[in-house]
Protein backbone atom coordinates (compact mmCIF):
# COMPACT_ATOMS: atom_id res chain seq x y z
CA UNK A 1 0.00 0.00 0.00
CA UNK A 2 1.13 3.04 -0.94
CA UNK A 3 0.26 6.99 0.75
CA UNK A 4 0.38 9.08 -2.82
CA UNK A 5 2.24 12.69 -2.62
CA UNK A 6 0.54 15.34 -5.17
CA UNK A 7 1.95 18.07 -3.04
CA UNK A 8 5.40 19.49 -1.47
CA UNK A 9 5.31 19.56 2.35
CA UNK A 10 7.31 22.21 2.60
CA UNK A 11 4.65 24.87 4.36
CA UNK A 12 4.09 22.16 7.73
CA UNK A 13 4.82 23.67 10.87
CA UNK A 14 6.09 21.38 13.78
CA UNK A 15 4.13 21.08 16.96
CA UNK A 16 5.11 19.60 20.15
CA UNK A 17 3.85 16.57 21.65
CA UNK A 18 1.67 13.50 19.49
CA UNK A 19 -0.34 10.55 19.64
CA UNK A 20 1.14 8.08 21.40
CA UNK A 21 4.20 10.23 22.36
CA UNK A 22 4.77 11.67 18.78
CA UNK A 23 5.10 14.92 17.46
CA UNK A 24 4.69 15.76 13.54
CA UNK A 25 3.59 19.08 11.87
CA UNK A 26 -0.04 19.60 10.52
CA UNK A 27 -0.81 18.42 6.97
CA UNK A 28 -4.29 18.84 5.29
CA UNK A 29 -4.65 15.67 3.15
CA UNK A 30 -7.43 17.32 1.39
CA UNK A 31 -4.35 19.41 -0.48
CA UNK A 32 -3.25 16.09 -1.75
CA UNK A 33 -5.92 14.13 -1.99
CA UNK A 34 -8.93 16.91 -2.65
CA UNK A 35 -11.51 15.01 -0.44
CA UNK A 36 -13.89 17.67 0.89
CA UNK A 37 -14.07 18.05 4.16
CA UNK A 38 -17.45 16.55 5.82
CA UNK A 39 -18.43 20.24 6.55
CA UNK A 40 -18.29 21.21 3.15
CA UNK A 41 -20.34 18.31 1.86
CA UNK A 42 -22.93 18.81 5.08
CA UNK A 43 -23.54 23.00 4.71
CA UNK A 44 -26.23 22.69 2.30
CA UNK A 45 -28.39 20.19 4.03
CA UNK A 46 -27.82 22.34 7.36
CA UNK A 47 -30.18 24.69 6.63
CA UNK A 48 -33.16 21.67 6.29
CA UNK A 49 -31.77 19.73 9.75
CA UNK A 50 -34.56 19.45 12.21
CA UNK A 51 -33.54 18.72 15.56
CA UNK A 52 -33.87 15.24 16.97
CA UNK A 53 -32.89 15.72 20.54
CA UNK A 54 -34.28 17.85 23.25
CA UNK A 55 -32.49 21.45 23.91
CA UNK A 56 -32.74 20.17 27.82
CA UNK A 57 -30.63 17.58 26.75
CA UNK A 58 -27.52 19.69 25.59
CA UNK A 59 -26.08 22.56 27.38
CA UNK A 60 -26.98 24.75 25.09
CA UNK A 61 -30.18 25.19 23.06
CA UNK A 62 -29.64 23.78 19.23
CA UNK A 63 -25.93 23.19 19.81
CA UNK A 64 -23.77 20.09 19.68
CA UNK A 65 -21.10 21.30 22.10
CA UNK A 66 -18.15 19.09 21.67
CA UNK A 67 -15.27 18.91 23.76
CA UNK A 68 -11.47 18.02 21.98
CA UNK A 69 -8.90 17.20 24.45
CA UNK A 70 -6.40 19.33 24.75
CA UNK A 71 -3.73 16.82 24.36
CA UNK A 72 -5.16 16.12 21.05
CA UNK A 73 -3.09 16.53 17.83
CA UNK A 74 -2.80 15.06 14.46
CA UNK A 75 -4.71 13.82 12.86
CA UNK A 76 -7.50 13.64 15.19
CA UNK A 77 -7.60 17.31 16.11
CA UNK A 78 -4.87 20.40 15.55
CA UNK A 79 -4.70 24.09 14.97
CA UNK A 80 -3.95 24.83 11.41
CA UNK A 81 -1.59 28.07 10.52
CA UNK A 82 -4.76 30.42 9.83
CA UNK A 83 -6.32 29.52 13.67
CA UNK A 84 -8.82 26.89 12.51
CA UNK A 85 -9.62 23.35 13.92
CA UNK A 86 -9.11 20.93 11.47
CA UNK A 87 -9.18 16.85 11.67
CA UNK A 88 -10.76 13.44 12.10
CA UNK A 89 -12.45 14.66 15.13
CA UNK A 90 -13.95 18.10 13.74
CA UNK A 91 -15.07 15.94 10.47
CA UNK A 92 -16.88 13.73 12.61
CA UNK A 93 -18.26 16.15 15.08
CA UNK A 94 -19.78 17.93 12.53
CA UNK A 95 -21.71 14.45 11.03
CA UNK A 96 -22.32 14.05 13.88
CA UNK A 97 -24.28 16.97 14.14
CA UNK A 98 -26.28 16.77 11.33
CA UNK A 99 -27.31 13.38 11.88
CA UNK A 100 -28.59 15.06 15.14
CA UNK A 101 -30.40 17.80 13.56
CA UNK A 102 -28.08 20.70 15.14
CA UNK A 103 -27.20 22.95 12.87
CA UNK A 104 -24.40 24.71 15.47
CA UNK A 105 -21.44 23.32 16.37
CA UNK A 106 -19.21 25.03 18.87
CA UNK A 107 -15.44 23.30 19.69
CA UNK A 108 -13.71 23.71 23.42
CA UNK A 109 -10.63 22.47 24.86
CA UNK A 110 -11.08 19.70 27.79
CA UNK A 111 -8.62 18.43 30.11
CA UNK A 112 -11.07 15.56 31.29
CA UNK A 113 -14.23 13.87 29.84
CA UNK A 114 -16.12 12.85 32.88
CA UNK A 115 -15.73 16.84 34.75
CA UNK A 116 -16.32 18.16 30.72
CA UNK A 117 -19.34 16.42 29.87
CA UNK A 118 -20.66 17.39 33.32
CA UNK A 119 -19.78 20.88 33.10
CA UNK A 120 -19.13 22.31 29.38
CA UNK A 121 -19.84 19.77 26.88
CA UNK A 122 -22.49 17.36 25.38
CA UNK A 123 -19.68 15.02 24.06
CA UNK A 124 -16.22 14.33 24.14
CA UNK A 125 -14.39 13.45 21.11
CA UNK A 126 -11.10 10.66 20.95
CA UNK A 127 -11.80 9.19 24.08
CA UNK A 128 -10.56 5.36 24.97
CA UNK A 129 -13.01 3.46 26.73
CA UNK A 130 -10.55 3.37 29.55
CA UNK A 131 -10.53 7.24 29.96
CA UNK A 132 -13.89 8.39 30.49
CA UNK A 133 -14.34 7.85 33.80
CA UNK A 134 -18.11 7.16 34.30
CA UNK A 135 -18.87 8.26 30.63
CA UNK A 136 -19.77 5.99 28.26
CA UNK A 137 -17.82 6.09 25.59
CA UNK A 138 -19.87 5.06 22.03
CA UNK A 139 -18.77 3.69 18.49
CA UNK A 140 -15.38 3.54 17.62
CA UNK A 141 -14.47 5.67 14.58
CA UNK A 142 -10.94 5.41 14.45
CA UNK A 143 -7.90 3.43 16.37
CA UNK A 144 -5.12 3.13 18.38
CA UNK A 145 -2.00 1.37 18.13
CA UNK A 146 1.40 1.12 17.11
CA UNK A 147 2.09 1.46 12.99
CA UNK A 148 5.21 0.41 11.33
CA UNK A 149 6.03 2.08 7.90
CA UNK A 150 8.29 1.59 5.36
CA UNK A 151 9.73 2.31 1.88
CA UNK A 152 9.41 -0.79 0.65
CA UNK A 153 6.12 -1.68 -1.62
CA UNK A 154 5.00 -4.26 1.02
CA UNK A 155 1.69 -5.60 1.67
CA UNK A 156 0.80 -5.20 5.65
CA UNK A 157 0.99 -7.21 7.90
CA UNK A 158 5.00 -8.20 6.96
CA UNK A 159 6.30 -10.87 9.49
CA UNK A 160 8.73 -9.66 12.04
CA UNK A 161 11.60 -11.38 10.58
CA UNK A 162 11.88 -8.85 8.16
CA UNK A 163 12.69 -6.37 10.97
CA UNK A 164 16.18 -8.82 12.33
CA UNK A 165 19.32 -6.09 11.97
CA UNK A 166 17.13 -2.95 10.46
CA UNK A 167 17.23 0.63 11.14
CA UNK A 168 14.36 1.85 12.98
CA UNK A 169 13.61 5.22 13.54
CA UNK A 170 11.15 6.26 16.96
CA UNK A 171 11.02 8.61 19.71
CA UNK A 172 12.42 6.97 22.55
CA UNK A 173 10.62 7.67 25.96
CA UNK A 174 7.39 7.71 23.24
CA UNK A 175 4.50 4.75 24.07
CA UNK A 176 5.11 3.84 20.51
CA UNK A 177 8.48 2.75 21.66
CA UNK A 178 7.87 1.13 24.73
CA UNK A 179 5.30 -1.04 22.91
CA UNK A 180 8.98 -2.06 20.56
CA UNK A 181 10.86 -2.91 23.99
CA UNK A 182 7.74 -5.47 24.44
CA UNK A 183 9.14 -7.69 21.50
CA UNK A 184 12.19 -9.79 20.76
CA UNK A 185 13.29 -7.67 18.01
CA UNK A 186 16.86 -7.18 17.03
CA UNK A 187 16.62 -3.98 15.57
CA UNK A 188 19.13 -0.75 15.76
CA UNK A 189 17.45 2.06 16.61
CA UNK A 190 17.61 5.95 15.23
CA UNK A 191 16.08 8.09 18.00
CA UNK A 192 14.26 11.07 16.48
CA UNK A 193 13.08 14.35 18.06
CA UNK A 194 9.63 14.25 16.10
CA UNK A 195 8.00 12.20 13.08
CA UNK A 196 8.73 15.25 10.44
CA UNK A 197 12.63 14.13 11.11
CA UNK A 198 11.38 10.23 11.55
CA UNK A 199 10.24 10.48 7.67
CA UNK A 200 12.36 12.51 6.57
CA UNK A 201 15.38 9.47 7.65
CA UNK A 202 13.23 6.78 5.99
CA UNK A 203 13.06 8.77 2.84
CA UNK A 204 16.64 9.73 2.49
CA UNK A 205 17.44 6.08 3.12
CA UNK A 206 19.18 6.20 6.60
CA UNK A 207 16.59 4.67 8.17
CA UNK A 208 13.96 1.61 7.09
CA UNK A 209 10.91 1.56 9.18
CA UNK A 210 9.20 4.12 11.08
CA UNK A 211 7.60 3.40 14.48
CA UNK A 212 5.29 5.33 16.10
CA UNK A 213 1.12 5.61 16.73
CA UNK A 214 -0.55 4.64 13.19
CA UNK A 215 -2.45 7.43 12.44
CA UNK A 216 -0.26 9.49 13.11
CA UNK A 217 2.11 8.15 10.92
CA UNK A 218 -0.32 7.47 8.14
CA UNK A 219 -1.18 11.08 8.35
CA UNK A 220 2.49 11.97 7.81
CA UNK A 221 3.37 9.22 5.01
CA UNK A 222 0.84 10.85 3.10
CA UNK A 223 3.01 13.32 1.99
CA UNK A 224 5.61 11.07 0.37
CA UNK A 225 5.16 8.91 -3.11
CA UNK A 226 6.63 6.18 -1.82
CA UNK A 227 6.17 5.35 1.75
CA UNK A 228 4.08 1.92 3.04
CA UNK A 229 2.10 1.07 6.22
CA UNK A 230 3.61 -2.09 7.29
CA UNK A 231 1.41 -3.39 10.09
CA UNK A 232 1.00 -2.53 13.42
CA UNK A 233 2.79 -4.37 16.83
CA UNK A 234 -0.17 -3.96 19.46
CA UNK A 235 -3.68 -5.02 19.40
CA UNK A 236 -5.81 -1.40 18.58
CA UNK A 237 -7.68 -0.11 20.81
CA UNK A 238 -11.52 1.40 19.57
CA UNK A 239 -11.31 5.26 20.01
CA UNK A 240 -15.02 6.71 20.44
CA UNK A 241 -17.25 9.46 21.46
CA UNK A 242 -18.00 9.91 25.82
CA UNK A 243 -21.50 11.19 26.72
CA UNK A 244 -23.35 11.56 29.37
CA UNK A 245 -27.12 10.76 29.83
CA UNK A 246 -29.47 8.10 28.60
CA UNK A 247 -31.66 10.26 26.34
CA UNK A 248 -28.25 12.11 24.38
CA UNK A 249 -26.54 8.84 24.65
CA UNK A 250 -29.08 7.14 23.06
CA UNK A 251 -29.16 10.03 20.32
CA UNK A 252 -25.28 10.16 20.05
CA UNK A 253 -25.06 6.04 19.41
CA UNK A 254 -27.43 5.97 16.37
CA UNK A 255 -26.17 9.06 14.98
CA UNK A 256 -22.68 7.95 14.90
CA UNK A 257 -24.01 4.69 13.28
CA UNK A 258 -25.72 6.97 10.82
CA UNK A 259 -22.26 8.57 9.98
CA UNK A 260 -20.25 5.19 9.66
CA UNK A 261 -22.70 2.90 7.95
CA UNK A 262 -23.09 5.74 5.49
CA UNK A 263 -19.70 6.41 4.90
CA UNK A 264 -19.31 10.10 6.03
CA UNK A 265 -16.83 8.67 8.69
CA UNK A 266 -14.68 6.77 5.92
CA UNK A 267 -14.41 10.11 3.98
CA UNK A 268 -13.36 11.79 7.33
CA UNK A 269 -10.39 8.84 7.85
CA UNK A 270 -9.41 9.20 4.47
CA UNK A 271 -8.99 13.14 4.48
CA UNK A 272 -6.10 12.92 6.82
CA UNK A 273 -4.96 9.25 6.55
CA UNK A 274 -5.16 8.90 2.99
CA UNK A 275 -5.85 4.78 2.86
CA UNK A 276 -4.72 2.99 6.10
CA UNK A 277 -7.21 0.65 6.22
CA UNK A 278 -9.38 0.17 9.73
CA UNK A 279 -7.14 -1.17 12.49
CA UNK A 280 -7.80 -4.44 13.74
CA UNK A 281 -6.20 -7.73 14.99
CA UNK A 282 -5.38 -9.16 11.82
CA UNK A 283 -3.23 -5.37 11.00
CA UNK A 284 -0.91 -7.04 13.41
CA UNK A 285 2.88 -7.80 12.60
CA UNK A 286 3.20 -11.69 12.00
CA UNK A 287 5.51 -13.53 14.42
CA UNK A 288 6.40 -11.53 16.97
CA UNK A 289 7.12 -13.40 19.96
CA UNK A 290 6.82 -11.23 23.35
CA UNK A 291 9.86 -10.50 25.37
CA UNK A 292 9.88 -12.85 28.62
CA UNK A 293 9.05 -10.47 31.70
CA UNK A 294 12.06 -10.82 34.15
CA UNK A 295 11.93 -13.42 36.92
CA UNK A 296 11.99 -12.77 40.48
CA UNK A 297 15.24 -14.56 40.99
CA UNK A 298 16.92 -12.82 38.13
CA UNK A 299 15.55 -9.31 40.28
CA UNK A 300 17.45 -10.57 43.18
CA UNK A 301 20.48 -9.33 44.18
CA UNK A 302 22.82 -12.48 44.37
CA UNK A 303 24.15 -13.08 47.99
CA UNK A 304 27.27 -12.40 49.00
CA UNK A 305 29.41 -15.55 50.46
């Protein structure tokens, strides 16, 4: 599989801090790829919606208030250079919103999805089931795990043997490369300060594979003509919407239903990820074998006689 280039990335600007510990600059695939965004193919039909949840269900009257965590960066949510939110997250949101009948959309910052969605927000997009406290966290639009990518034209998943003495670029510290350490892998490693410089290596050769979170990485590899997603090392975790409240839940689940079975969600994904395909357990590496956790008697500190 291969993430097509019709476009210099010359104009991204690095930002601090990623998806799983990764930090890249912001790239609109719809300059490559000239997908509209879901907005644009929703703003006629906004002026027909008709509402199909209560106004005492939001926090405010004929508004989908959505909350973005603040952590949250490409290609699920980022500031672009001109001040506007762009990403898998806003794309969604605004389905979202239609499919509810809200013709308003307003975007703030969260630190927390349980104290947002109580407080601020109707819903909270990006949120692991894991993370939302007493939230329930619905659907499970896009993924997360740890992507492999390479320059080769390779069909993913590649086995891990194909990994035994290659150069690997990641951020070290990152969870992307913790999730590495979990393996037997004999791999040398290139520690990079972000994934502009991570790509960068693997297209100038001095690297082979790219590690790090897989949407952020597919978001990157878009840029370049000849860079593959290889497979991923973990099994993905479902990334969803949190809301709060039978009635909006209720509301929220079928709407984001609405949104995937019709394919608004796939045109989202593919905006910013060009064509990774949906995560899932068979996107895993082949034969990787788990490195044996340390035994108590190898912890010990050996007696002195």
């Amino acid at each position: 599989m291969r993430f097509q280039r019709t476009f210099a990335l010359a104009t991204a600007l690095l930002v601090s801090g990623g998806l799983a510990g990764c930090s890249l600059g912001p790239v609109d695939l719809g300059d490559f790829i000239g997908t509209p965004s879901v907005e644009e193919a929703h703003e006629e039909r906004r002026a027909e919606l008709a509402p199909v949840v209560a106004d005492s269900s939001l926090k405010q009257a004929g508004t989908l208030t959505v909350g973005i965590p603040a952590d949250q960066t490409a290609p699920l949510a980022m500031t672009m250079s001109d001040g506007a939110q762009s990403g898998i997250d806003i794309d969604v949101a605004h389905a979202l919103a239609d499919e509810l009948g809200l013709s308003s959309v307003t975007f703030v910052a969260v630190d927390d999805a349980e104290s947002a969605l109580a407080e601020t927000c109707d819903v909270v997009m990006g949120v692991e089931p894991d993370e939302a406290g007493s939230a329930t966290v619905v659907g499970g639009y896009v993924q997360s795990a740890t992507g492999l990518f390479t320059r080769e034209d390779v069909t993913a998943p590649i086995d891990a043997s194909a990994l035994s003495g290659a150069t690997v670029a990641l951020q070290e510290g990152s969870v992307s490369a913790v999730a590495v350490d979990e393996y037997e892998l004999s791999v040398v490693r290139t520690p990079v300060t972000n994934l502009n410089e991570a790509f960068d290596a693997l297209e100038e050769g001095s690297v082979q594979y790219v590690v790090c979170d897989a949407y952020a990485g597919a978001y990157l590899a878009a840029a370049y003509s000849d860079v593959s997603f290889a497979g991923i090392f973990d099994e993905p975790t479902l990334v969803g919407i949190a809301v709060s409240g039978n009635e909006l839940q209720t509301a929220v689940q079928t709407a984001l239903e609405a949104v995937e079975s019709g394919g608004v969600a796939d045109i989202a994904r593919a905006r910013w990820v060009g064509d990774l395909p949906t995560l899932s357990s068979e996107s895993r590496i082949t034969g990787l074998v788990e490195r044996a956790a340390p035994s108590a008697e190898a912890d010990a500190e050996t007696p002195a006689e």
